[in-house]
C-alpha atoms as a PDB file:
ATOM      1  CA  UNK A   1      81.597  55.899 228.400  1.00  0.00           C
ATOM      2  CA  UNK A   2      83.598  52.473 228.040  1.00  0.00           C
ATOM      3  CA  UNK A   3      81.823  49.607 227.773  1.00  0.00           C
ATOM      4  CA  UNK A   4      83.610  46.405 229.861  1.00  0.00           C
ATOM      5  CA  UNK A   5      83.735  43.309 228.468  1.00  0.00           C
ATOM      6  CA  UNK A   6      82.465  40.130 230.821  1.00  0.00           C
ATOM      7  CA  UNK A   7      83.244  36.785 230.679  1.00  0.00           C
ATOM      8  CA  UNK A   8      80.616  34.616 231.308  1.00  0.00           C
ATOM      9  CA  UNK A   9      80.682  30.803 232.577  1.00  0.00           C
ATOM     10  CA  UNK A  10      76.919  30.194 231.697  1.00  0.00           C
ATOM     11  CA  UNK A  11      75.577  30.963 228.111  1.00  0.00           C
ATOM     12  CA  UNK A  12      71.575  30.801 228.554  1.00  0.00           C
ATOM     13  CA  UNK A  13      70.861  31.052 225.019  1.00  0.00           C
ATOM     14  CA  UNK A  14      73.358  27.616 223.991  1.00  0.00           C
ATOM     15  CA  UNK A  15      71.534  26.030 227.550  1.00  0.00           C
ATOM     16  CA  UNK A  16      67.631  26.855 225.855  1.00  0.00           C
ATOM     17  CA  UNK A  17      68.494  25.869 222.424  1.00  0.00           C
ATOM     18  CA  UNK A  18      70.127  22.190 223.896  1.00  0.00           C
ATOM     19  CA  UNK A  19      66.997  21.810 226.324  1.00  0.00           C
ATOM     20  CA  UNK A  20      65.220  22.713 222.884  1.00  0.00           C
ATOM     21  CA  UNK A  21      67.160  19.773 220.938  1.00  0.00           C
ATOM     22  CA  UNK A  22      66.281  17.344 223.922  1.00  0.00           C
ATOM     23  CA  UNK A  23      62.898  17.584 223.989  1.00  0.00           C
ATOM     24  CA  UNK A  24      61.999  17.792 220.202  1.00  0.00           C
ATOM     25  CA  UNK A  25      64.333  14.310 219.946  1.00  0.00           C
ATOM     26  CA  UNK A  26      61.847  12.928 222.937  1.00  0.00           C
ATOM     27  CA  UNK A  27      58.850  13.790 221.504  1.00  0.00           C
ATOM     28  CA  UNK A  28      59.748  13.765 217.543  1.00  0.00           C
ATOM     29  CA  UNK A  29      57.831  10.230 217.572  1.00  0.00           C
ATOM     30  CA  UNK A  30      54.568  11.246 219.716  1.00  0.00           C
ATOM     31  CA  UNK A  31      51.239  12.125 218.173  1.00  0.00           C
ATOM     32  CA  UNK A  32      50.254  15.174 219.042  1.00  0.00           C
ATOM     33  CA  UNK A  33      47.869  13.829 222.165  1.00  0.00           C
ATOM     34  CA  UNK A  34      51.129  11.781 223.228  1.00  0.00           C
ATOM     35  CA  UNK A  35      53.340  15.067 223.099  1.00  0.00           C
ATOM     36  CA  UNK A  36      50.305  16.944 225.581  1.00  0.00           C
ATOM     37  CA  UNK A  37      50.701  13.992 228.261  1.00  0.00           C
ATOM     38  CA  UNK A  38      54.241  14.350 227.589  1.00  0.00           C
ATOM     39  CA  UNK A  39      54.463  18.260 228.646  1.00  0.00           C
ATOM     40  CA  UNK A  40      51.430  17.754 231.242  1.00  0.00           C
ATOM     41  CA  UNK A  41      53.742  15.131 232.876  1.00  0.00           C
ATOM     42  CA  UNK A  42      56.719  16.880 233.122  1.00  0.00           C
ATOM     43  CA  UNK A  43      54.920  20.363 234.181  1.00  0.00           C
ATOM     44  CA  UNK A  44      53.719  17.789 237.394  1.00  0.00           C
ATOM     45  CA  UNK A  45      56.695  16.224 238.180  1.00  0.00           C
ATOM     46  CA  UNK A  46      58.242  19.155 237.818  1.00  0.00           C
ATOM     47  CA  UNK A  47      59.819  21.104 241.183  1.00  0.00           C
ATOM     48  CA  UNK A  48      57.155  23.888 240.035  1.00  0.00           C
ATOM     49  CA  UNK A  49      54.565  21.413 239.698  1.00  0.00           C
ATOM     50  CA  UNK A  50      54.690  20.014 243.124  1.00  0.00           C
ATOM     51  CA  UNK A  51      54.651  23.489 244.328  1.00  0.00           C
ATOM     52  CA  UNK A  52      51.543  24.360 242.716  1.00  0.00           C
ATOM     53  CA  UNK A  53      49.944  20.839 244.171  1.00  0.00           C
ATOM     54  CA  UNK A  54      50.745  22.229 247.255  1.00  0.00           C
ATOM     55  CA  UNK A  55      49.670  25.593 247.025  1.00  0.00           C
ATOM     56  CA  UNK A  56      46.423  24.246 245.563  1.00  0.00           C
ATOM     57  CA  UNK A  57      45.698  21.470 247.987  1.00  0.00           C
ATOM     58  CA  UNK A  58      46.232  24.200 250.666  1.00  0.00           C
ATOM     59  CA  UNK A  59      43.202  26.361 249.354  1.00  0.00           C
ATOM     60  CA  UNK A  60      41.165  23.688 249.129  1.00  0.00           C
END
């Protein structure tokens, strides 16, 4: 069996390790409190987040 070779116009590992390098720069400063509101923030304003809102206003 031959294997074929892809080429690929997204690499997901070098796209998590940059989101990685982002975030520890943003939050390299924040005590550890500061770096929970930070994630807890962006969790909510997140495209996620808002659905949960939703989804959890609607059971409600």
């Amino acid at each position: 069996m031959s294997q074929t070779k892809v080429e690929k116009d997204f690499d997901c590992l070098k796209f998590k390790q940059q989101a990685q390098e982002k975030i520890s720069e943003e939050i390299q400063n924040l005590t550890p409190t500061e770096q929970i509101e930070y994630f807890r923030q962006k969790a909510e304003s997140s495209s996620l987040g808002q659905w949960w809102k939703s989804i959890k206003n609607r059971s409600a």
